[in-house]
Protein backbone atom coordinates (compact mmCIF):
# COMPACT_ATOMS: atom_id res chain seq x y z
CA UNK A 1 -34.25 -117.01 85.11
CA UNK A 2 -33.25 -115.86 81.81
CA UNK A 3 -36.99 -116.05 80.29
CA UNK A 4 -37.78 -113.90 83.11
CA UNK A 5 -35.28 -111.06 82.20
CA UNK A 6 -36.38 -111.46 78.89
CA UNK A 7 -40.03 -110.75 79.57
CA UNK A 8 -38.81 -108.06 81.74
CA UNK A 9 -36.85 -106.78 78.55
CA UNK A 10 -39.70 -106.48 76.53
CA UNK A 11 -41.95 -104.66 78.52
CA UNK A 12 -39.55 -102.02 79.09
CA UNK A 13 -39.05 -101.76 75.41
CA UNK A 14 -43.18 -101.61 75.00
CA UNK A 15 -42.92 -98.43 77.34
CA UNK A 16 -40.32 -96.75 75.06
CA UNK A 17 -41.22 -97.30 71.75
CA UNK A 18 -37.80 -98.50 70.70
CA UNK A 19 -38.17 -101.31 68.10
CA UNK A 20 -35.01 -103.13 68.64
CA UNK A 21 -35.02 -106.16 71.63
CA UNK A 22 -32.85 -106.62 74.27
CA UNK A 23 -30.67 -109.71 74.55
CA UNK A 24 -31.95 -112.36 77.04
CA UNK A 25 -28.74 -112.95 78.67
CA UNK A 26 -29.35 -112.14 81.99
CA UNK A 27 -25.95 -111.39 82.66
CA UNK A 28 -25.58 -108.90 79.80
CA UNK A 29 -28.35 -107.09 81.04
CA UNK A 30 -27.09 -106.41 84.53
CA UNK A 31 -23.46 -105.39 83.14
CA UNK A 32 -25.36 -102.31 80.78
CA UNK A 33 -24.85 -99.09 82.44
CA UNK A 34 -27.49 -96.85 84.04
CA UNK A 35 -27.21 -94.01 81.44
CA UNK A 36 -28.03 -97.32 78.71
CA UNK A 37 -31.04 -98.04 80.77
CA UNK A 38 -32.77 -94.87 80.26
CA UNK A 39 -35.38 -96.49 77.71
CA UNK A 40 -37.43 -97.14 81.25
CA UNK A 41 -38.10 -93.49 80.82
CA UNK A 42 -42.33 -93.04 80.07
CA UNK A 43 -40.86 -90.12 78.32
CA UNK A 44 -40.42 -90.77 74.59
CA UNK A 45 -35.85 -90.74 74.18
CA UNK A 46 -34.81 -89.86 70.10
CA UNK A 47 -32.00 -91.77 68.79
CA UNK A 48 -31.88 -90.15 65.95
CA UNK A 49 -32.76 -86.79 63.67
CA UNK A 50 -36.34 -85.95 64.18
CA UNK A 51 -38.17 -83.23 62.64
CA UNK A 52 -40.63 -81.15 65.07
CA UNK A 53 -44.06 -80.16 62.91
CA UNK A 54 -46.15 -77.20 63.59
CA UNK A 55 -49.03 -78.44 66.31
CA UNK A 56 -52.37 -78.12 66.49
CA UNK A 57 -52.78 -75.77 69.61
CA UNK A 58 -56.25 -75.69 69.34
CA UNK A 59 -59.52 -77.31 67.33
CA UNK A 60 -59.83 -74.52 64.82
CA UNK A 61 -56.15 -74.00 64.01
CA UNK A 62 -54.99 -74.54 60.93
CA UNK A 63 -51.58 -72.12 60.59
CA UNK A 64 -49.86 -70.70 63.16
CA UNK A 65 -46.71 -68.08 64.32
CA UNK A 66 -43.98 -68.83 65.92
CA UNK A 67 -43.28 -65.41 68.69
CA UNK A 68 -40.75 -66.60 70.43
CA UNK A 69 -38.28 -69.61 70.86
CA UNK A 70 -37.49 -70.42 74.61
CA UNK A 71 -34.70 -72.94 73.79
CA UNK A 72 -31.87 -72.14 71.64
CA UNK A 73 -30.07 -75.03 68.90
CA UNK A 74 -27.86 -77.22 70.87
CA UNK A 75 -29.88 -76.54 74.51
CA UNK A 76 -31.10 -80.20 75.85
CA UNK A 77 -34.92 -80.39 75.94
CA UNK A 78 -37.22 -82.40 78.72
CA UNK A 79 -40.63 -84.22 78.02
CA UNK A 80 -42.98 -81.20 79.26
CA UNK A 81 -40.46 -78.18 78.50
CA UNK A 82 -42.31 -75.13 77.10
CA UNK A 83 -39.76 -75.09 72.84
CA UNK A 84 -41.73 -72.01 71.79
CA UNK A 85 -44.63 -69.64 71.88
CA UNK A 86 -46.99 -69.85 68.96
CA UNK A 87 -49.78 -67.41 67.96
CA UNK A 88 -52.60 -69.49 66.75
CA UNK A 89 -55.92 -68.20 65.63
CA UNK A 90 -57.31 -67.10 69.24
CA UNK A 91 -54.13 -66.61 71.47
CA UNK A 92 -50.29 -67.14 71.96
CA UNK A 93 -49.62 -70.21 73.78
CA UNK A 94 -46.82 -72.20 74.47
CA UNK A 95 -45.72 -75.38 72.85
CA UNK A 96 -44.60 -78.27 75.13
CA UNK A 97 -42.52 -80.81 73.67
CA UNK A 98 -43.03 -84.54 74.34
CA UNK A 99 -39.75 -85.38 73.36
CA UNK A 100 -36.17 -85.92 75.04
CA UNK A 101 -32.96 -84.79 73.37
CA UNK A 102 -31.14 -82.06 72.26
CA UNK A 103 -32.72 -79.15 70.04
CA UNK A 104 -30.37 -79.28 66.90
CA UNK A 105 -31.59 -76.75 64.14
CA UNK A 106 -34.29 -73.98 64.10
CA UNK A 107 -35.29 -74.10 60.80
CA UNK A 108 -38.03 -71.43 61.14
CA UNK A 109 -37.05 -68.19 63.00
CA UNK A 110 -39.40 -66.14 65.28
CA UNK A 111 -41.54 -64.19 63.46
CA UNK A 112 -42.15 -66.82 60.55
CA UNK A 113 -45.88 -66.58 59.80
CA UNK A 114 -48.65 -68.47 58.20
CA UNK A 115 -46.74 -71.77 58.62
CA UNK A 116 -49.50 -74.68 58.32
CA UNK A 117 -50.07 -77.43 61.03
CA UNK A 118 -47.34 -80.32 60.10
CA UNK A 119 -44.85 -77.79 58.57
CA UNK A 120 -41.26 -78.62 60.04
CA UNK A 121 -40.45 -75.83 62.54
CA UNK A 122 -37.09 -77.67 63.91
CA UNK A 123 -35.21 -80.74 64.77
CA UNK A 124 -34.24 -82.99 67.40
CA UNK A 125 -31.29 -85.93 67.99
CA UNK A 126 -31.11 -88.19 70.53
CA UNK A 127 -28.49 -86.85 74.12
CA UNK A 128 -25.98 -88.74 72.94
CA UNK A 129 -25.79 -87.79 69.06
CA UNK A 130 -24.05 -84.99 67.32
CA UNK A 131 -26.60 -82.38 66.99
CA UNK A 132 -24.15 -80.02 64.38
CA UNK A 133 -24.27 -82.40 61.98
CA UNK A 134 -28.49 -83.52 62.51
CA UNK A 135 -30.11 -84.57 59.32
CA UNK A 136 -32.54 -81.69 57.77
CA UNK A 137 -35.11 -82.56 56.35
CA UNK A 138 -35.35 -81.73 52.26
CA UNK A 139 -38.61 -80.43 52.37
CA UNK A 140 -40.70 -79.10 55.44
CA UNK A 141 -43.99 -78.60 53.42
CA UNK A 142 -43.61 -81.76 51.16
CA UNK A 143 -43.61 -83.08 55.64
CA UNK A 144 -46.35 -80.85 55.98
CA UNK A 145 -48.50 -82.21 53.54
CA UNK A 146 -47.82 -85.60 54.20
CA UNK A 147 -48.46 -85.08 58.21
CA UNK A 148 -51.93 -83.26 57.22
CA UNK A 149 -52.88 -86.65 55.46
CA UNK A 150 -52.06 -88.90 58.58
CA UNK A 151 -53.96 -86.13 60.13
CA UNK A 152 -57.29 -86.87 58.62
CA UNK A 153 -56.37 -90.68 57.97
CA UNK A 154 -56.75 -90.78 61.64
CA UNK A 155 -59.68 -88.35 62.38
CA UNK A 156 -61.39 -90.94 59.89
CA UNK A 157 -60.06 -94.37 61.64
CA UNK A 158 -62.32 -92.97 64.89
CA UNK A 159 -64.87 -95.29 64.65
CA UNK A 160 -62.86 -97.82 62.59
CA UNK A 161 -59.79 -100.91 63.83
CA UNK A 162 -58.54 -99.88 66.95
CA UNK A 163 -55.16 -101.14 68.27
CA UNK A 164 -54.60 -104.54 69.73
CA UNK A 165 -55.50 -104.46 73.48
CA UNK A 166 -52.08 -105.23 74.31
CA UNK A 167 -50.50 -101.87 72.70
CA UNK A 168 -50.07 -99.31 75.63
CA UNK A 169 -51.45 -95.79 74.50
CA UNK A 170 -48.83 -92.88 74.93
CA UNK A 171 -49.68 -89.55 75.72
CA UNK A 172 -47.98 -86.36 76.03
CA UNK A 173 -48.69 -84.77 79.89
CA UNK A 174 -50.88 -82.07 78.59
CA UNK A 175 -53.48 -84.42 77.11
CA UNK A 176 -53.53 -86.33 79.92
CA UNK A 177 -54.56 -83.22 82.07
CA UNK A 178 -56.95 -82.34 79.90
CA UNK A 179 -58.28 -85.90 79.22
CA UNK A 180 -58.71 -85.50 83.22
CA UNK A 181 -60.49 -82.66 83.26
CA UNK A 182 -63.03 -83.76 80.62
CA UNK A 183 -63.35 -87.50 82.25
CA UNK A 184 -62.48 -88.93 79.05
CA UNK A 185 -61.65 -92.47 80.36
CA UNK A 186 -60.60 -94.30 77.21
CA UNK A 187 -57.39 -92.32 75.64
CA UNK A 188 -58.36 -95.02 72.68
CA UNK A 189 -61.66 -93.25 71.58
CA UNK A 190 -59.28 -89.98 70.95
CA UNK A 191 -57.24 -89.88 67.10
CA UNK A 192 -53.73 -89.89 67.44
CA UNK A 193 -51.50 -87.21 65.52
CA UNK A 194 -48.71 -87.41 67.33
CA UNK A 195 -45.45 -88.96 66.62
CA UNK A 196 -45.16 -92.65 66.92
CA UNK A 197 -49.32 -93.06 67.48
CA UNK A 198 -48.73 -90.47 70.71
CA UNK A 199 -52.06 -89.02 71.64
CA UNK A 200 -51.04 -84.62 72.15
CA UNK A 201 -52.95 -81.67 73.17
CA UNK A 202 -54.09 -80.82 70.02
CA UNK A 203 -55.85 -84.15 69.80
CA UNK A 204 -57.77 -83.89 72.90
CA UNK A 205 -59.04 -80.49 72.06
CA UNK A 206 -59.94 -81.30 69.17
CA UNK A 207 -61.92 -84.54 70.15
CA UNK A 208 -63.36 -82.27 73.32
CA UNK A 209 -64.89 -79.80 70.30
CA UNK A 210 -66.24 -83.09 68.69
CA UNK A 211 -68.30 -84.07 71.18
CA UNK A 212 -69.05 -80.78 72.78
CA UNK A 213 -67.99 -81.85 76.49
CA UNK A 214 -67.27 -80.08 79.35
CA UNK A 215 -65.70 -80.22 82.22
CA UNK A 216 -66.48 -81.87 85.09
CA UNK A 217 -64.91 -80.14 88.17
CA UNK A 218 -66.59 -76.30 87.49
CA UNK A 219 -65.68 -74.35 90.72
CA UNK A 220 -64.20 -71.74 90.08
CA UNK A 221 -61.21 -70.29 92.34
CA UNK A 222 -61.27 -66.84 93.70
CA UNK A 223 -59.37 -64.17 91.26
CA UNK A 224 -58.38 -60.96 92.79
CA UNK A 225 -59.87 -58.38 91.10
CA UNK A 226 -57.30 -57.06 89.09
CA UNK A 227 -56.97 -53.09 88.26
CA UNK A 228 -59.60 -51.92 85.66
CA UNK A 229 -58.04 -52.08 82.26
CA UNK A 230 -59.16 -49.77 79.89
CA UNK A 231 -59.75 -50.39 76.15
CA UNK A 232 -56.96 -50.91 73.41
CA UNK A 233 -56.65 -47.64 71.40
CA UNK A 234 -55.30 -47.32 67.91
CA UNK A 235 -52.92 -44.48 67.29
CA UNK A 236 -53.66 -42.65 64.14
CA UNK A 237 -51.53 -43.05 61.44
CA UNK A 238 -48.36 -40.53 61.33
CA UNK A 239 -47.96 -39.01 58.30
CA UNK A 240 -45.35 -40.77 56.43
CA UNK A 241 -43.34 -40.68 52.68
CA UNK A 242 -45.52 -43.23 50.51
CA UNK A 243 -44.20 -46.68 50.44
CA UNK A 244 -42.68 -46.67 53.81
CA UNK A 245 -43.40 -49.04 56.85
CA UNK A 246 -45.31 -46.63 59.59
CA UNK A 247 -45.36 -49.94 61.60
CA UNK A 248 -44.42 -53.81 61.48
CA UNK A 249 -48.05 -54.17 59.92
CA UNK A 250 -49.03 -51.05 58.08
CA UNK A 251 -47.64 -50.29 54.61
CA UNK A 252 -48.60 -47.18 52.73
CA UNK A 253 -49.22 -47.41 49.20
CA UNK A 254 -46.20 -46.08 47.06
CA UNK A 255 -49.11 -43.75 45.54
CA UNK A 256 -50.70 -42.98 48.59
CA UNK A 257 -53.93 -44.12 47.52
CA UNK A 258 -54.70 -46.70 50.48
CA UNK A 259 -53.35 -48.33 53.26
CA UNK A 260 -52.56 -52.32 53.72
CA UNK A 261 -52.48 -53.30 57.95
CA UNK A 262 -51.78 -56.91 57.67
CA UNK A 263 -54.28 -59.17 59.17
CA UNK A 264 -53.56 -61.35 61.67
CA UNK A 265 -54.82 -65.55 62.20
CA UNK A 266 -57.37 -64.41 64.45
CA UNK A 267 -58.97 -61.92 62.30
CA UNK A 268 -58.83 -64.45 58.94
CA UNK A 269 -60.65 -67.28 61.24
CA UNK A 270 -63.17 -64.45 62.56
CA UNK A 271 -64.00 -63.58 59.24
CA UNK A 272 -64.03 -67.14 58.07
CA UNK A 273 -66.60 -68.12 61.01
CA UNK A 274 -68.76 -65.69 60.93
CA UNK A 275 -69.26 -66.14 56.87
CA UNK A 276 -69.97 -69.18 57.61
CA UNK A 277 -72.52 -68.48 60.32
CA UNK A 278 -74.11 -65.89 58.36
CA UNK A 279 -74.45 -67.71 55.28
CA UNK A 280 -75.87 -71.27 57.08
CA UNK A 281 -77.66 -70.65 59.81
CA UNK A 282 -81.05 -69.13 59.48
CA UNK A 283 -80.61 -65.74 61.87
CA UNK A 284 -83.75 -64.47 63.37
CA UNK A 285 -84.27 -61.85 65.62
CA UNK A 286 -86.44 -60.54 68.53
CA UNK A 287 -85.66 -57.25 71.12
CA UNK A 288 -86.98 -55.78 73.99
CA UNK A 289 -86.56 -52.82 76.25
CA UNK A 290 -86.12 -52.95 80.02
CA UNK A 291 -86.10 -50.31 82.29
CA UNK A 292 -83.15 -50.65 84.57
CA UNK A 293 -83.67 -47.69 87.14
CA UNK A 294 -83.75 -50.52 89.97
CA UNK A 295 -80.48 -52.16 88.68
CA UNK A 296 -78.95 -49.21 88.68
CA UNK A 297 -79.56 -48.45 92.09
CA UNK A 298 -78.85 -51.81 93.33
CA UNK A 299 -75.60 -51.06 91.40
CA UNK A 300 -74.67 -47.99 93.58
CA UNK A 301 -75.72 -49.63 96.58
CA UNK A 302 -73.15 -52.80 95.96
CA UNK A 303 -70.03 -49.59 94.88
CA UNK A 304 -70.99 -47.79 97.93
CA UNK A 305 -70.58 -50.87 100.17
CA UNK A 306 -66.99 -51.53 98.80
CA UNK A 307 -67.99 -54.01 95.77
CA UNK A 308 -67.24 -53.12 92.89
CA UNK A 309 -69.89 -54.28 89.96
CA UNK A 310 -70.64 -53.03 86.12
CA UNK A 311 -73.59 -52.99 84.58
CA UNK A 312 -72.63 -55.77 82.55
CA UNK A 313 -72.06 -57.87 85.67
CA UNK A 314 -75.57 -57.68 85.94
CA UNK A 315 -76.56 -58.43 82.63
CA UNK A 316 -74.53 -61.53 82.59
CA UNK A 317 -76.37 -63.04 86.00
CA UNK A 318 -79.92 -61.64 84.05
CA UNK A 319 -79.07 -63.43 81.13
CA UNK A 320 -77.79 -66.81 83.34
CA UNK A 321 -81.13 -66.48 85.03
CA UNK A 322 -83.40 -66.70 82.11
CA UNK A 323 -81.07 -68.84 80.28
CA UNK A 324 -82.10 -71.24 83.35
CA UNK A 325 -85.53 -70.64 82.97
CA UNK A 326 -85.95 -71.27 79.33
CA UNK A 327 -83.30 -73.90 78.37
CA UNK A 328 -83.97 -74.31 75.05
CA UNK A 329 -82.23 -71.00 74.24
CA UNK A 330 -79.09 -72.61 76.59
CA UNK A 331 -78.29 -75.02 73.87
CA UNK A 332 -76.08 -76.08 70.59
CA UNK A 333 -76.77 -77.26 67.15
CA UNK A 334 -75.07 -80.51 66.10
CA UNK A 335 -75.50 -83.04 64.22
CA UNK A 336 -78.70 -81.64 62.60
CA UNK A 337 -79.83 -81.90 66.19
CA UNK A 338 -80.27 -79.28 69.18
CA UNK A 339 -78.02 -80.26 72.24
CA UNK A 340 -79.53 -78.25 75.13
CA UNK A 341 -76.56 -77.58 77.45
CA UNK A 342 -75.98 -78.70 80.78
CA UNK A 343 -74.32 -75.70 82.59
CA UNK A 344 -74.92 -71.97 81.93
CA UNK A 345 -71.27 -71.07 80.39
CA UNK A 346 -72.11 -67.44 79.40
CA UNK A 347 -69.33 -66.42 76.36
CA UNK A 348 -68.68 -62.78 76.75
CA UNK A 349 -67.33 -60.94 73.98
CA UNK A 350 -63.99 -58.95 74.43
CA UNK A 351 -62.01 -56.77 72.34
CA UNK A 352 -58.28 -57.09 71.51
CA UNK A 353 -55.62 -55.93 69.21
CA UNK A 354 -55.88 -58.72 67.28
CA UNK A 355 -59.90 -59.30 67.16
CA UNK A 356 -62.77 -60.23 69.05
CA UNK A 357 -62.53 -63.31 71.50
CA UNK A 358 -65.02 -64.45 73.76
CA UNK A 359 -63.59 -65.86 77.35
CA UNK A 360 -66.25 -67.86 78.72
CA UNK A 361 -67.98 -67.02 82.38
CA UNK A 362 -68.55 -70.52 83.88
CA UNK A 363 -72.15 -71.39 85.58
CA UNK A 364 -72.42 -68.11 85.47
CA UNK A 365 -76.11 -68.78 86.91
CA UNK A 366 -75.27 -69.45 90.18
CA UNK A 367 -72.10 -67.15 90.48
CA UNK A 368 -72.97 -63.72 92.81
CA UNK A 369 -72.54 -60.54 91.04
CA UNK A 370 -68.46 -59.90 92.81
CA UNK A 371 -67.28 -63.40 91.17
CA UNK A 372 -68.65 -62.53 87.66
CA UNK A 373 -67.39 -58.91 88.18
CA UNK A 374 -63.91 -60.45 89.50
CA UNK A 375 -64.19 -63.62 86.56
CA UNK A 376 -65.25 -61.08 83.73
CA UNK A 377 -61.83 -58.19 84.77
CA UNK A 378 -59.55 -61.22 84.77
CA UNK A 379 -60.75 -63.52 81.69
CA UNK A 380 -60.22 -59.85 79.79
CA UNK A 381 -57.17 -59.11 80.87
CA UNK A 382 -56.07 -62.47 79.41
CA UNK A 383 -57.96 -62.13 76.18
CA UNK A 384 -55.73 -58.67 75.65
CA UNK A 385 -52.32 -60.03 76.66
CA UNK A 386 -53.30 -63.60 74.45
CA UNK A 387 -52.71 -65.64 77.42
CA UNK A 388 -55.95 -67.39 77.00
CA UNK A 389 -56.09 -71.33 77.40
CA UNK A 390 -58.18 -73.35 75.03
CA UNK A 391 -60.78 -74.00 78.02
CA UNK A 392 -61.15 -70.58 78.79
CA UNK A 393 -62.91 -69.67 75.42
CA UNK A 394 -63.90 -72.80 73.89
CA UNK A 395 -67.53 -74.35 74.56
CA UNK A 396 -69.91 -71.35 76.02
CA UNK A 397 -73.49 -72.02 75.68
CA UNK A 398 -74.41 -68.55 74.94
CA UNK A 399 -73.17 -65.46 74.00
CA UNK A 400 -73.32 -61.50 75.57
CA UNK A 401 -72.13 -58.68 73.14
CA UNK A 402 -72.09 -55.35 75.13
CA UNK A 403 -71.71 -52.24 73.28
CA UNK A 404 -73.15 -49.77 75.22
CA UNK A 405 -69.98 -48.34 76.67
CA UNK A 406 -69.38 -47.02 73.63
CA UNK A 407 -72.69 -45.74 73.24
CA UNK A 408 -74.69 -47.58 70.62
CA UNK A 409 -78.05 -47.53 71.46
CA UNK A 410 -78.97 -51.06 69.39
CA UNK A 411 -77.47 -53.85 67.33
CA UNK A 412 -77.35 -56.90 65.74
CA UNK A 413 -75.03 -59.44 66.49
CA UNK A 414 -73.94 -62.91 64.49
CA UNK A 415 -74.51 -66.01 66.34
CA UNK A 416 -71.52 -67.69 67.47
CA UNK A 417 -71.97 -71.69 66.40
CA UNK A 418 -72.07 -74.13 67.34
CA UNK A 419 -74.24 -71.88 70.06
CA UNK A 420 -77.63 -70.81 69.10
CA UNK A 421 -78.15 -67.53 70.21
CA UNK A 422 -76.24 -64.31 71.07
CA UNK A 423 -77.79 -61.12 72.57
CA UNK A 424 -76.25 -57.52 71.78
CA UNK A 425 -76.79 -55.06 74.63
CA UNK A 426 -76.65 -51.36 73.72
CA UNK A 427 -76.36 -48.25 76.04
CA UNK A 428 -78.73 -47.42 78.78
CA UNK A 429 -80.88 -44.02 77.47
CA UNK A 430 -82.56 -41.60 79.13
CA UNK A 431 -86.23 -41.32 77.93
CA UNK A 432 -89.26 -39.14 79.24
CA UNK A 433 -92.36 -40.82 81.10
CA UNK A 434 -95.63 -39.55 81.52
CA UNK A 435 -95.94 -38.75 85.04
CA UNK A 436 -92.66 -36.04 83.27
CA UNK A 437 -89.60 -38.08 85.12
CA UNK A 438 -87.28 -39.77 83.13
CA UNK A 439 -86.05 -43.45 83.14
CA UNK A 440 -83.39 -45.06 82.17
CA UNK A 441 -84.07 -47.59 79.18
CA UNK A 442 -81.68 -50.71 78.26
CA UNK A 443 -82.69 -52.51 74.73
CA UNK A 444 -81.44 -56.08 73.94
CA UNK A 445 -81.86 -57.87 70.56
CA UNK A 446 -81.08 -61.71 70.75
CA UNK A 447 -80.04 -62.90 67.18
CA UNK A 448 -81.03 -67.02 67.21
CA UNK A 449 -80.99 -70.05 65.10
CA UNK A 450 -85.23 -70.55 64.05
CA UNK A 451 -83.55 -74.38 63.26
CA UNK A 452 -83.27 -74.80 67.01
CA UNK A 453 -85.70 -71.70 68.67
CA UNK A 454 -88.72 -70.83 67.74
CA UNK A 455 -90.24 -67.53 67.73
CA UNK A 456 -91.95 -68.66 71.55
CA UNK A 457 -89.25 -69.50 73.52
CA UNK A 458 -87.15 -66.48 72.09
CA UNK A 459 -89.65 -64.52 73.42
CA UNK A 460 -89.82 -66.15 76.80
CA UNK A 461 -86.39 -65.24 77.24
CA UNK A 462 -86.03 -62.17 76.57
CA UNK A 463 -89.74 -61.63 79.01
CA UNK A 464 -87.58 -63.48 81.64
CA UNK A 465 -84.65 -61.22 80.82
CA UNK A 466 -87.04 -57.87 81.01
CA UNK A 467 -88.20 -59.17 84.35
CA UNK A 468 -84.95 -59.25 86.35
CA UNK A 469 -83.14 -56.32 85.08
CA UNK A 470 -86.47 -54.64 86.17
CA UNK A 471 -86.39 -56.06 89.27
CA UNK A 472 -82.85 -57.00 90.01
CA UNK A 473 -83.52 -57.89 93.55
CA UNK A 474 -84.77 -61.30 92.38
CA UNK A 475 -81.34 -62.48 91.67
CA UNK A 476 -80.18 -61.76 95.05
CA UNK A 477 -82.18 -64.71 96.27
């Protein structure tokens, strides 16, 4: 009987993560109280001070900003409560702790920017220990440095000694959802950050960038249009006495020669990325002009019936068509390999406060023009309030850039890796014909990687492309 209890004992403690053992005695066992027993908990408990690091939100972080803190120091915290909103480099999400105690010291206010992944943001003590008096730590970046190593000591150990079979894997319940999602069966192929070994968010996403998967379950669910939004506008600068704040991010020069407007993570990872595009992958280009009288026609036909499409609407389900039709242009480049892409995810380029972000429209092959008109208005609303998810604008297969509403007749855009092509729309001109009527005329230029496209299939596309914006009635079928 008591060998029994004492197997029992040490599973339980397995499922914790507390190292201690607990005695055999049967009878001591029964006597501890229920609020002892909470170690059966899958949650991880603290019994002690434990310092809370700066998280990886997303693959491409790499500093973050703390906006707001939902819990206040000495407020108890649950395994899957939301501890604070943090701007990373594409969108302010919230940070879900994975621990189980009390919150005993802020250590960086809201508002505290530029603070690395693995810098100490708080601490935590166990529900039964005296939070005022929690251990800080000395140093949160001297914690931040050392976390970063662990970091890529196990981004390294992926294809190296994995744990003993018997060691139960933790995770936190967001990378579980999201190891769901991605039907990533073995939680053991994924690097663990986490405290204790524990498999987080971060982790997944990152290991989901890795590999380039995507989900498996891609119906979408019906969003109600919302109301038409219309672009972010920049006031212009009041005049001001030199060397005063005009705003929390604009500082005029003391001798008024220039202005500084701070940048934010986004823009500093844009900027990053795209160097990086620009300077390694081989850009070529190729345009084309279309003549999209029909479309826009079929346009007012769909506004007059009640539906309410753009222009880009169309353009999208053009560009999904082709992309089907030639799907060497539907692809990535890893590896020093192409990776031609399963689904059409069509990344459409929106503009915020904060920079560009591109929400992705799923299969957007085989959506009709009212669900990409209804996906498009609510994935941009999102992008401007920074309420994106990772999944929402991580992993297109291709890229639309539309600046025609603005009027610019023709561009270039920068491919968006690891993608391999982007097209930039411009504005729809009148031009005179011969027979003395005008048309209207749409050009596209698709920027693409010659590593993965060659001058052929680019041009297939965009003859594809031509051919259904001409005659749009072909992707009513």
């Amino acid at each position: 009987m008591a060998s029994a209890f004492g197997h029992f004992g040490r599973s339980a403690i397995k499922l914790t993560g507390f190292r201690k053992l607990l005695p055999y005695d049967p009878c001591h066992i029964v006597q501890r109280s229920i609020s002892e027993l909470r170690l059966f908990h899958t949650a991880r408990k603290l019994d002690a001070s434990t310092p809370i690091p700066m998280p990886a939100l997303s693959p491409t972080m790499v500093e973050g900003t703390i906006v707001k803190w939902h819990k206040k120091e000495g407020d108890p915290v649950s395994a899957g409560d939301a501890l604070c909103d943090i701007q990373t480099d594409k969108a302010v999400m919230s940070f879900d702790i994975e621990e189980e105690g009390i919150l005993a010291k802020i250590l960086k206010p809201e508002g505290s920017k530029e603070l690395k992944i693995g810098t100490i943001i708080a601490v935590m003590v166990g529900e039964d220990e005296d939070w005022q008096n929690a251990e800080i730590p000395e140093s949160s970046e001297s914690s931040s440095e050392s976390l970063s190593e662990s970091s890529e000591s196990a981004q390294s150990s992926e294809t190296g000694s994995m744990p003993e079979p018997s060691a139960r894997i933790r995770m936190s319940p967001a990378a579980r959802k999201l190891m769901e999602e991605y039907s990533i069966s073995s939680p053991r192929s994924v690097p663990a950050t986490g405290p204790h070994g524990m498999v987080n968010k971060g982790d997944v996403l990152k290991y989901i960038q890795t590999k380039n998967l995507t989900k498996v379950d891609l119906s979408l669910k019906k969003v109600a249009p919302p109301q038409p939004v219309s672009p972010p506008s920049t006031p212009p600068l009041q005049p001001s006495t030199p060397g005063t704040r005009i705003s929390p991010s604009v500082t005029v020069s003391p001798e008024g020669g220039f202005t500084d407007i701070e940048t934010t993570n986004m823009r500093r990872v844009i900027a990053k990325r795209l160097t990086e595009s620009k300077t390694m992958i081989p850009h070529s280009y190729v345009s084309i002009e279309c003549n999209v009288d029909a479309a826009i026609k079929m346009r007012k036909k769909f506004i007059d019936s009640g539906t309410k499409i753009s222009m880009n609407d169309i353009i999208v389900k053009a560009a999904g068509y082709s992309l089907k039709q030639v799907p060497k242009v539907n692809s990535h480049w890893a590896n020093e390999n192409v990776q031609i892409q399963p689904t059409v995810d069509i990344s459409v380029a929106v503009a915020t406060d904060s920079g560009l972000i591109t929400p992705i429209v799923r299969n957007a092959a085989d959506l009709s023009f009212s669900q990409i008109s209804s996906t498009t208005k609510a994935l941009a609303v999102k992008a401007r309030e920074g309420k994106l998810q990772p999944q929402e604008f991580q992993g297109g297969s291709f890229t639309i850039s539309n600046l025609g509403m603005f009027g610019i007749g023709e561009f270039s855009a920068i491919i968006n890796p690891p993608q391999t092509a982007v097209l930039a729309v411009g504005a729809s001109i009148l031009k005179p014909s011969a027979e003395g009527k005008p048309h209207s005329y749409l050009t596209v230029k698709m920027s693409y990687d010659s590593r993965a496209i060659d001058e052929t299939e680019a041009s297939q596309f965009l003859e594809k492309f031509q051919q259904v914006m001409e005659n749009p009635s072909l992707l009513l079928v």
